[in-house]
C-alpha atoms as a PDB file:
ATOM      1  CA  UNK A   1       0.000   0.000   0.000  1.00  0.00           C
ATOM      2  CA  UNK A   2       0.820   3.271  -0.816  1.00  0.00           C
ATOM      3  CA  UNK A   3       1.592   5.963   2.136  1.00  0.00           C
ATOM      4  CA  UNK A   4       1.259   9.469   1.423  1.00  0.00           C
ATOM      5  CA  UNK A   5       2.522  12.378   4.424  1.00  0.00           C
ATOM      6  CA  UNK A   6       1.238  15.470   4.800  1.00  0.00           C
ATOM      7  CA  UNK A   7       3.219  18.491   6.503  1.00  0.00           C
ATOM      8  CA  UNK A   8       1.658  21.533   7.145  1.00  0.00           C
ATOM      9  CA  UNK A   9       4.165  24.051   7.148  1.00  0.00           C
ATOM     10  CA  UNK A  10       4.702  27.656   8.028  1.00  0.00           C
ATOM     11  CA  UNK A  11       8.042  29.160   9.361  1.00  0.00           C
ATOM     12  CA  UNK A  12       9.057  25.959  10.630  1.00  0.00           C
ATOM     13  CA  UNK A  13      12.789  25.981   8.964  1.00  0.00           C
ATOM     14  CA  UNK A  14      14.225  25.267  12.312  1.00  0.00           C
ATOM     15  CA  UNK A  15      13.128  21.443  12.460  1.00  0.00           C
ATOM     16  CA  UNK A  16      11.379  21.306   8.936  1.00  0.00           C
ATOM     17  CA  UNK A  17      14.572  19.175   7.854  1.00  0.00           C
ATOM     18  CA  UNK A  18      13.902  16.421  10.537  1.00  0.00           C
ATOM     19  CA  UNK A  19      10.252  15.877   9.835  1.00  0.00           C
ATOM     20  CA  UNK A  20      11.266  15.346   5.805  1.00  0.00           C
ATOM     21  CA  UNK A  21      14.592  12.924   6.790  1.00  0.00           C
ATOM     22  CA  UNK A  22      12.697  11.045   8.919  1.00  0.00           C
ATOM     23  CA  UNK A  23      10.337   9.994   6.057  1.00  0.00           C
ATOM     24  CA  UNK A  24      13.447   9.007   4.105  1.00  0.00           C
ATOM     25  CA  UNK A  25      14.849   7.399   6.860  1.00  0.00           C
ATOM     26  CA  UNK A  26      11.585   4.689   6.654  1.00  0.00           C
ATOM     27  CA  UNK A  27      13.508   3.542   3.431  1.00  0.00           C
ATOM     28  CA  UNK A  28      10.083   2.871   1.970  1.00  0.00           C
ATOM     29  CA  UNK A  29      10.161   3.123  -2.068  1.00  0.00           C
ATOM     30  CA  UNK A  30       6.041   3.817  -2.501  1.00  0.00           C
ATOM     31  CA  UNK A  31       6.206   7.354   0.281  1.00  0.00           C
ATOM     32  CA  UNK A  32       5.032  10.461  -1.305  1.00  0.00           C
ATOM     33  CA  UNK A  33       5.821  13.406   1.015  1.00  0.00           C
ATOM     34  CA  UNK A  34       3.224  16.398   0.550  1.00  0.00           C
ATOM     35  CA  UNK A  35       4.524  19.926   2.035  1.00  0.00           C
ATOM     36  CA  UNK A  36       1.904  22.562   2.215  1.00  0.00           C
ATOM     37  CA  UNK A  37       3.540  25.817   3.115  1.00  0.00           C
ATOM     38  CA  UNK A  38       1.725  29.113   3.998  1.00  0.00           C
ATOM     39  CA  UNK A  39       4.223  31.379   2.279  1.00  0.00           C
ATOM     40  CA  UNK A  40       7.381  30.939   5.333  1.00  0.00           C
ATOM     41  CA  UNK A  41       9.224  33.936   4.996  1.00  0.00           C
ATOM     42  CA  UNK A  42      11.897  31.822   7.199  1.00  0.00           C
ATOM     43  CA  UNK A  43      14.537  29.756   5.363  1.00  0.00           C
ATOM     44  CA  UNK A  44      11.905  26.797   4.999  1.00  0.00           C
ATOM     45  CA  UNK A  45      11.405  26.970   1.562  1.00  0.00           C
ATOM     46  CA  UNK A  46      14.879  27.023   0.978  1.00  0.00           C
ATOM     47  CA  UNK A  47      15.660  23.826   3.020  1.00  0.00           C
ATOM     48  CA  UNK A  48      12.932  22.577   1.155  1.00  0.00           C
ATOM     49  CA  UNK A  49      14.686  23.382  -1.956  1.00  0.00           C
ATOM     50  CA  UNK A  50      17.582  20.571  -0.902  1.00  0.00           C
ATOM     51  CA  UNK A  51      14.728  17.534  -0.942  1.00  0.00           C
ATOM     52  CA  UNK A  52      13.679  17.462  -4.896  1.00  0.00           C
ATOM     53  CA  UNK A  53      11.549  14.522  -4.275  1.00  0.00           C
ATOM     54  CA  UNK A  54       8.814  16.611  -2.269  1.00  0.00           C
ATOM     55  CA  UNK A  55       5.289  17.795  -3.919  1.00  0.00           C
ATOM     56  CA  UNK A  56       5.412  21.248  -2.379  1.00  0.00           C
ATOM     57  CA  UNK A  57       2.401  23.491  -2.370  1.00  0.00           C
ATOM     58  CA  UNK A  58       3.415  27.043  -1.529  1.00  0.00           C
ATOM     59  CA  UNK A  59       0.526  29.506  -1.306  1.00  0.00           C
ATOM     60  CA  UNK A  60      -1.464  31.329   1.494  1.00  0.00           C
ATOM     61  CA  UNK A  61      -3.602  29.117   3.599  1.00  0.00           C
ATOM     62  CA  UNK A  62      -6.461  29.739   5.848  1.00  0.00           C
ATOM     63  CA  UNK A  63      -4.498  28.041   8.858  1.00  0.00           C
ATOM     64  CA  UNK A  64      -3.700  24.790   9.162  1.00  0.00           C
ATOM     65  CA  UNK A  65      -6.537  22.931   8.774  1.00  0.00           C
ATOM     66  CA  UNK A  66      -6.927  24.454   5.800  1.00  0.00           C
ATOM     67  CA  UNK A  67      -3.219  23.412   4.794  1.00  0.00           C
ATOM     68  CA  UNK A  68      -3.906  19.836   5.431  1.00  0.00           C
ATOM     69  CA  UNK A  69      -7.247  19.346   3.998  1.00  0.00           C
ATOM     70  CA  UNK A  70      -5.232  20.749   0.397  1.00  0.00           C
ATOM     71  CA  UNK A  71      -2.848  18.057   1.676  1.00  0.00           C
ATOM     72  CA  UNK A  72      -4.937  15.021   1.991  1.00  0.00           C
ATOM     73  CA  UNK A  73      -6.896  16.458  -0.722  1.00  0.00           C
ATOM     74  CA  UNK A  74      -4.010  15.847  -3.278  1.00  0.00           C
ATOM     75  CA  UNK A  75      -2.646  12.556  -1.689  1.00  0.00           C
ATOM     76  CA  UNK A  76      -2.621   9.292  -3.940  1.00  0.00           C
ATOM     77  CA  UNK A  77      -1.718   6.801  -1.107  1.00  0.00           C
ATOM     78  CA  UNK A  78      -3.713   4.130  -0.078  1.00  0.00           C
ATOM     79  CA  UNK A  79      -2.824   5.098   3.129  1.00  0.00           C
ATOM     80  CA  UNK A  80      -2.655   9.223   4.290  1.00  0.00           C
ATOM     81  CA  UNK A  81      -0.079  10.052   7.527  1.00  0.00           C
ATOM     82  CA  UNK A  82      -0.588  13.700   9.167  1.00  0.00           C
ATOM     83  CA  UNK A  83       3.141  15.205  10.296  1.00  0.00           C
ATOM     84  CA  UNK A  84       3.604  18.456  11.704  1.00  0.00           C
ATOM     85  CA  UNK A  85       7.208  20.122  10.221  1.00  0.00           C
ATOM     86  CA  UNK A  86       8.202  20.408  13.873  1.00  0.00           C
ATOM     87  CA  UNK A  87       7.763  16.554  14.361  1.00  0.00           C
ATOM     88  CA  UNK A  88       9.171  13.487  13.095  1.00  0.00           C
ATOM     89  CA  UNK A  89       8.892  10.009  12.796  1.00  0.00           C
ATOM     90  CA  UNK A  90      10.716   7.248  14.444  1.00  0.00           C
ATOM     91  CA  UNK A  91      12.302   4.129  12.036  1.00  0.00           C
ATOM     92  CA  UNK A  92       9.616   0.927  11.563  1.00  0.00           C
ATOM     93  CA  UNK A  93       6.536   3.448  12.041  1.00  0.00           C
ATOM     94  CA  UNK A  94       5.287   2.757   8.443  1.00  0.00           C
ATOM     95  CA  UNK A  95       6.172  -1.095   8.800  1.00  0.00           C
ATOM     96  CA  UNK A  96       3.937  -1.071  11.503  1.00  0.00           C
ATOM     97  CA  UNK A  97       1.111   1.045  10.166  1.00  0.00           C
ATOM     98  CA  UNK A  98       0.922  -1.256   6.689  1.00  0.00           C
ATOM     99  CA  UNK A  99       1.236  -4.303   8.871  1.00  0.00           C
ATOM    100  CA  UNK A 100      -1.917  -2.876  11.015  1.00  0.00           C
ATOM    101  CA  UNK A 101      -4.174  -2.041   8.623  1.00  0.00           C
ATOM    102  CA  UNK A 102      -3.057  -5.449   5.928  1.00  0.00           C
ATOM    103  CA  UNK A 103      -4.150  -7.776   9.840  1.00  0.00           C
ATOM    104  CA  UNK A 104      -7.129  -5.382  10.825  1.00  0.00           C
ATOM    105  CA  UNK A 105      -9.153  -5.002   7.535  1.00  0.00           C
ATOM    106  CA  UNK A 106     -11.900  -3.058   9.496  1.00  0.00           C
ATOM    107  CA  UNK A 107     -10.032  -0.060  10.658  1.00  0.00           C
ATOM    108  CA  UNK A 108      -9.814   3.305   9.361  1.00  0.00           C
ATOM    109  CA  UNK A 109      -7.366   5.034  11.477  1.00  0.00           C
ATOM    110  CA  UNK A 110      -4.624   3.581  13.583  1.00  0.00           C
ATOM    111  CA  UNK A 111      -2.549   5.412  15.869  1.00  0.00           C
ATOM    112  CA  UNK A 112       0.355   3.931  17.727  1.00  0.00           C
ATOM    113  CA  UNK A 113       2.712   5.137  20.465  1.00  0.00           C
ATOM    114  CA  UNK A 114       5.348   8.401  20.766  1.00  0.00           C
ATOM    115  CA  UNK A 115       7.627  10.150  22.806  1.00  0.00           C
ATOM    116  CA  UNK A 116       8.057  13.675  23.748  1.00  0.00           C
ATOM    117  CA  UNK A 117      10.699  15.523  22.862  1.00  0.00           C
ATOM    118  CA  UNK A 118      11.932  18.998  23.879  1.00  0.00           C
ATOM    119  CA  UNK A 119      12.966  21.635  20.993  1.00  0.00           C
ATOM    120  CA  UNK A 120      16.450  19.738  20.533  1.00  0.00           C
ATOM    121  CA  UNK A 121      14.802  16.657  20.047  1.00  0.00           C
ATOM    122  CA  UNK A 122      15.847  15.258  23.795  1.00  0.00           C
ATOM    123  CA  UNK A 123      13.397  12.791  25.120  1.00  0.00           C
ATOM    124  CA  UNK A 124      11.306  14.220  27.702  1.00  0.00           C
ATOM    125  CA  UNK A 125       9.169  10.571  28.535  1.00  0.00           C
ATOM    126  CA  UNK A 126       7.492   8.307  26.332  1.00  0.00           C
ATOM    127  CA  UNK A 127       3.902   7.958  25.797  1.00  0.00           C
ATOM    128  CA  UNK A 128       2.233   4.259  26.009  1.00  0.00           C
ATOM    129  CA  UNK A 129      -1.466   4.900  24.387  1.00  0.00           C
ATOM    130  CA  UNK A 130      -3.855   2.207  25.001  1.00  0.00           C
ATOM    131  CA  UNK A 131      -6.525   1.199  22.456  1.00  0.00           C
ATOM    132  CA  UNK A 132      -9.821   3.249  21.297  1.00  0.00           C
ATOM    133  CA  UNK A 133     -12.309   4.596  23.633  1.00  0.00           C
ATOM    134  CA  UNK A 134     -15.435   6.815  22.844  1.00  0.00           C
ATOM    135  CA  UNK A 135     -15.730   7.635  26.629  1.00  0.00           C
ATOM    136  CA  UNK A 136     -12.320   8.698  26.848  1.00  0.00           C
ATOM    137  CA  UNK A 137     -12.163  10.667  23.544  1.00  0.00           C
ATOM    138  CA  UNK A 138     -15.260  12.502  24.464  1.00  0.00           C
ATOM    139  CA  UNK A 139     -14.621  13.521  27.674  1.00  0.00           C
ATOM    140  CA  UNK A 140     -10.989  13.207  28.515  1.00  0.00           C
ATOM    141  CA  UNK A 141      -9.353  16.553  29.612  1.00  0.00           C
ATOM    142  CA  UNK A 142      -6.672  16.235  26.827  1.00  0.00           C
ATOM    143  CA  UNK A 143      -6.883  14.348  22.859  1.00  0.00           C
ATOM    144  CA  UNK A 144      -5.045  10.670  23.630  1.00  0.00           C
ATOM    145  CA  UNK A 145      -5.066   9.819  19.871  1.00  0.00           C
ATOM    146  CA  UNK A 146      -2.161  11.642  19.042  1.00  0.00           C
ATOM    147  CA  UNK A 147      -1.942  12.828  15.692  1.00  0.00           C
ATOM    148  CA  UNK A 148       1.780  12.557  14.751  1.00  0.00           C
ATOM    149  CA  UNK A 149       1.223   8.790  15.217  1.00  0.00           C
ATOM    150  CA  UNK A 150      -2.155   8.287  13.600  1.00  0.00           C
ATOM    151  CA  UNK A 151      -2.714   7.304   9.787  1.00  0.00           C
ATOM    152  CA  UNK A 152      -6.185   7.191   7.997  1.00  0.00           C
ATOM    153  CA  UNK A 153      -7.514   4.763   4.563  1.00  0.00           C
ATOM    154  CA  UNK A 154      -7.547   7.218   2.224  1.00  0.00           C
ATOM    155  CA  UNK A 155     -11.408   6.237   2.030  1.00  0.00           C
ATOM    156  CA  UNK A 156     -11.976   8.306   4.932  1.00  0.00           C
ATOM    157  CA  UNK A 157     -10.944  11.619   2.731  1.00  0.00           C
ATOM    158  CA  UNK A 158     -12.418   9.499  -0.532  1.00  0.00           C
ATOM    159  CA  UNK A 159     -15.539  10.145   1.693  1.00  0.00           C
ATOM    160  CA  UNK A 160     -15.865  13.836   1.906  1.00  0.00           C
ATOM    161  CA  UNK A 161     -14.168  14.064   5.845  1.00  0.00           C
ATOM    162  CA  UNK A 162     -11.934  16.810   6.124  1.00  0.00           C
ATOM    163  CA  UNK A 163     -10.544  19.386   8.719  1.00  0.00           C
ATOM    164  CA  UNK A 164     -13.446  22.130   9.999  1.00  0.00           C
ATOM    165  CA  UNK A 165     -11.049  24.903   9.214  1.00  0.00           C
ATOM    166  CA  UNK A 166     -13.005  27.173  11.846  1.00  0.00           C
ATOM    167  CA  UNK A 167     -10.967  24.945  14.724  1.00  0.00           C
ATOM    168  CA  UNK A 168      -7.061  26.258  14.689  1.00  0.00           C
ATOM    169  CA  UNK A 169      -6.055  24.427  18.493  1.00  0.00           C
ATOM    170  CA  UNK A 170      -8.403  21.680  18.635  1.00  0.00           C
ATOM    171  CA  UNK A 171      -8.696  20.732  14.780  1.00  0.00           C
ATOM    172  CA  UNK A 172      -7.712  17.138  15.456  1.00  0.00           C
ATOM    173  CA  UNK A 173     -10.318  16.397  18.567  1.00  0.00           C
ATOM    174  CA  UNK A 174     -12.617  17.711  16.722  1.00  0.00           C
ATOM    175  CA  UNK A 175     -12.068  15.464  13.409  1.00  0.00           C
ATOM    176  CA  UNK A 176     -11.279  12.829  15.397  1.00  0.00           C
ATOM    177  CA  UNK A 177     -14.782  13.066  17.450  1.00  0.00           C
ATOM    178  CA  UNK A 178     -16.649  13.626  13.960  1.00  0.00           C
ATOM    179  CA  UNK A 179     -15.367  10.252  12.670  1.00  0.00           C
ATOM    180  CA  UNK A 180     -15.756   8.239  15.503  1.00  0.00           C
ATOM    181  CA  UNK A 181     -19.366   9.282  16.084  1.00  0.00           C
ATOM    182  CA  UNK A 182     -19.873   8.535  12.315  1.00  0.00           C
ATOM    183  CA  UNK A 183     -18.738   4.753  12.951  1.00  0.00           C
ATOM    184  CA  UNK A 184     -15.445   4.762  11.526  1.00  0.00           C
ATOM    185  CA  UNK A 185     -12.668   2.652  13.100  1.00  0.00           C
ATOM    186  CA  UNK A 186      -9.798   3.078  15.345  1.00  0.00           C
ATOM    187  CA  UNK A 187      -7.283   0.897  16.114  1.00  0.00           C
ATOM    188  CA  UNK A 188      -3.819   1.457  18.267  1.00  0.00           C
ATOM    189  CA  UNK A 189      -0.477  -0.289  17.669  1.00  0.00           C
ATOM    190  CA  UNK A 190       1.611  -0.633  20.689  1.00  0.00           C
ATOM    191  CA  UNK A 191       5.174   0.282  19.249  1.00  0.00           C
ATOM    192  CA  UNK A 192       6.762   3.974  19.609  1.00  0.00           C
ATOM    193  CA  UNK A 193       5.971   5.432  16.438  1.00  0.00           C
ATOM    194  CA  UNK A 194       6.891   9.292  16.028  1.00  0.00           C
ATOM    195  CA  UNK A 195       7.983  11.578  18.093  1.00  0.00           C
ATOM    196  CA  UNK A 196       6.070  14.984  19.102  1.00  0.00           C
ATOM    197  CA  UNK A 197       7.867  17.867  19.625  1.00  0.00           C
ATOM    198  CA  UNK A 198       7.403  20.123  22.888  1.00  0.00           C
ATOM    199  CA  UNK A 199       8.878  23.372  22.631  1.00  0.00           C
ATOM    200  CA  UNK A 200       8.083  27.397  23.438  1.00  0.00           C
ATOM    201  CA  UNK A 201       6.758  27.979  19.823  1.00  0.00           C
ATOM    202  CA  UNK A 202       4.560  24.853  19.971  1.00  0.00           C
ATOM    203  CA  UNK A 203       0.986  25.906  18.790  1.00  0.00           C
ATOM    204  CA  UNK A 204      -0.406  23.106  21.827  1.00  0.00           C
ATOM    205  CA  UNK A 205       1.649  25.005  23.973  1.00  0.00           C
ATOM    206  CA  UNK A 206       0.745  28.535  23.210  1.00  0.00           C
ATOM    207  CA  UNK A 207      -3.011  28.893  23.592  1.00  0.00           C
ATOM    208  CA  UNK A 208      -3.648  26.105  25.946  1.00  0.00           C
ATOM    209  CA  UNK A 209      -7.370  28.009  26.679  1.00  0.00           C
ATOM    210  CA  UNK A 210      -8.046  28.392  23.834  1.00  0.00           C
ATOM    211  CA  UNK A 211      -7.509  24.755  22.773  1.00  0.00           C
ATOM    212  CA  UNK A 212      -9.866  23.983  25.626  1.00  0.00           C
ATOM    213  CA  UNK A 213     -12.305  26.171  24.609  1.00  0.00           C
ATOM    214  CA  UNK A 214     -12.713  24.828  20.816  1.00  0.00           C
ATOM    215  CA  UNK A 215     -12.505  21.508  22.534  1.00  0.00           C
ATOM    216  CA  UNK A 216     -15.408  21.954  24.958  1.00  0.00           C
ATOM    217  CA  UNK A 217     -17.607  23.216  21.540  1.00  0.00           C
ATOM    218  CA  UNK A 218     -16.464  20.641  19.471  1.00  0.00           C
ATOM    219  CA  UNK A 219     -17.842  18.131  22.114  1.00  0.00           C
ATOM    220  CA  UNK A 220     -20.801  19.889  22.675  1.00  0.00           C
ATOM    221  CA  UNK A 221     -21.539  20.000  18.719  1.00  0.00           C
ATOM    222  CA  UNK A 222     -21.080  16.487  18.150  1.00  0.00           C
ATOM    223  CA  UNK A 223     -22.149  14.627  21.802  1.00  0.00           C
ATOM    224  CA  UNK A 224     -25.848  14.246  21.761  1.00  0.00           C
ATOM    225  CA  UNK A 225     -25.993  13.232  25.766  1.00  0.00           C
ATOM    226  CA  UNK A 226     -24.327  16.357  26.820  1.00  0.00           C
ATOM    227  CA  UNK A 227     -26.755  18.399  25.039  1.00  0.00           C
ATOM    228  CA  UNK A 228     -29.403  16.985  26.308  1.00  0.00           C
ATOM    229  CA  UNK A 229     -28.249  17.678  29.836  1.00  0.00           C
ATOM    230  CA  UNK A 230     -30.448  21.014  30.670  1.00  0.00           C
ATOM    231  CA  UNK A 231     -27.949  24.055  30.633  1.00  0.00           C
ATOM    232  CA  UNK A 232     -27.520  24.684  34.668  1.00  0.00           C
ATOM    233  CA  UNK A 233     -26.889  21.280  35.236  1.00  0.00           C
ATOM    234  CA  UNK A 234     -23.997  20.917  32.079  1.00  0.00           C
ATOM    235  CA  UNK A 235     -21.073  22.297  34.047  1.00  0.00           C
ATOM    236  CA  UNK A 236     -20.820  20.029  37.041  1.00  0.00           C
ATOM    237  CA  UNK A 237     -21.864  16.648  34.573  1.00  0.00           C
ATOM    238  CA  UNK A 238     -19.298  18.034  32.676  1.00  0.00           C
ATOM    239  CA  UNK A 239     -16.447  17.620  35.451  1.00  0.00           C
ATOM    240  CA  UNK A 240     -18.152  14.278  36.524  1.00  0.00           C
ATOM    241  CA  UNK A 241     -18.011  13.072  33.057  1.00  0.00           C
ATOM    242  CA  UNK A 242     -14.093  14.424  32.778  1.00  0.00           C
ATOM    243  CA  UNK A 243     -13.333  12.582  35.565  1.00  0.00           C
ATOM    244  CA  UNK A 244     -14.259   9.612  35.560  1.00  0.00           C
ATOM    245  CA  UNK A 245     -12.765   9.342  32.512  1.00  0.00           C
ATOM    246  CA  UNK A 246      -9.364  10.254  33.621  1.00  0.00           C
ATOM    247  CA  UNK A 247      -9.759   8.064  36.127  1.00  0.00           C
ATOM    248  CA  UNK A 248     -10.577   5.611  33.916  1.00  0.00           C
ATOM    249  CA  UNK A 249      -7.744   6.404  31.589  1.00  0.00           C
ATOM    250  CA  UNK A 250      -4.981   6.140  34.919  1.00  0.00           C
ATOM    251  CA  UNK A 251      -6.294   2.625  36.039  1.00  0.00           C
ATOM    252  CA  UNK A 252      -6.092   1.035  32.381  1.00  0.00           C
ATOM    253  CA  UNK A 253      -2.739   2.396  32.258  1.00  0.00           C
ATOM    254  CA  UNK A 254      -1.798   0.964  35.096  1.00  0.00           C
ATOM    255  CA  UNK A 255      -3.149  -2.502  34.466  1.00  0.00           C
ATOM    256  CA  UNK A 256      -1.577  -2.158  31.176  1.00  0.00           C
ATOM    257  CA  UNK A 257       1.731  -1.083  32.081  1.00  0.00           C
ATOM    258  CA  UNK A 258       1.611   1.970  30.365  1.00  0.00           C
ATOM    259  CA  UNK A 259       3.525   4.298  32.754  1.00  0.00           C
END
């Protein structure tokens, strides 16, 4: 099967470089690499200049939702992988990603395992995931399903599912929700996968409120039971709800050996 990447990119010359070498480094013959970049006015689109094998887009975006929806929007892959230019990926990932979705013929989007990295590319910890919950993707405090390590069917964009370019913190909750609550499939692969970069210019790191905020409407949008609950009473079965799944997200880790 066919894998196709996309990067969003915009100013990201810093660690650009990584994200790209670590798609060669998979040593995988049918990879096309799709860069989307908002016009950097960095040195990005000259380091992209060094990698003649890319299918660069260069023109103003809406943000990046809108940059990856022109991304997946132009993929050929049988298979579609969503890297940030500030992440990268770790060797095996797409080994394990083809051998996930050739044994699970049912899935749509697997997601493995990552580590955390500082802005030099240091591991912070590593991040065990465990497989795919509705009650914990609803109303966890935080998106588990973490997007450098996730991979869709290319059915899923075949489809019409794309982005809602009105989200710019919590895009990926929010398209994640959408497609769960449609019926598509998840599946996880324990094995480290990528590796997501924490650093001071980090978009989950900059706005963490407002992430929360797009994340509390996205849920509210697409979670039938919480709009149901009568308005006065949404708050507290809101932190109930956030909770217990947190709760139940530490115990399953802890059975599992995730920590």
């Amino acid at each position: 099967m066919k894998i196709s990447i996309v990067t969003p990119s915009f100013n990201q010359g810093a660690f650009i470089a990584e994200a790209i070498e670590s798609v060669l480094a998979q040593q995988d013959a049918n990879v096309e690499h799709i860069i989307v970049d908002n016009c950097s006015t960095d040195n990005t689109l000259e380091v992209l200049s060094r990698y003649p094998h890319l299918k660069v887009v260069c023109e103003k975006d809406q943000g990046q939702s809108d940059a990856l929806n022109k991304g997946f929007k132009a993929a050929t892959g049988d298979i579609v992988g969503w890297l940030n230019a500030d992440d990268r990926y770790l060797p095996g990932c797409f080994d394990h990603i083809r051998d996930a979705f050739d044994r699970r013929s049912e899935l749509d989007i697997v997601y493995g395992d990552y580590r955390l990295v500082d802005g030099k590319g240091v591991l912070i910890r590593v991040r065990k995931e465990l497989g795919f919950d509705m009650f914990m993707l609803k109303y966890l405090h935080v998106l588990y399903i973490p997007t450098t390590s996730a991979f869709f069917r290319r059915k899923v964009f075949d489809e019409g599912n794309f982005l809602d370019i009105n989200y710019h913190y919590a895009m990926d909750y929010e398209f994640f929700l959408r497609l769960a609550i449609q019926g598509y499939k998840f599946g996880h692969v324990s094995a480290l996968m990528a590796d997501f970069r924490w650093h001071e210019d980090n978009k989950s790191n900059k706005n963490t409120q407002r992430q929360d905020q797009e994340r509390e409407t996205a849920l509210l949008r697409q979670d039938v039971f919480l709009r149901s609950v009568p308005i006065a009473f949404r708050p507290p079965v809101r932190v109930f709800l956030m909770v217990t799944a947190r709760l139940k997200r530490t115990l399953l880790k802890l059975v599992q050996g995730a920590y």
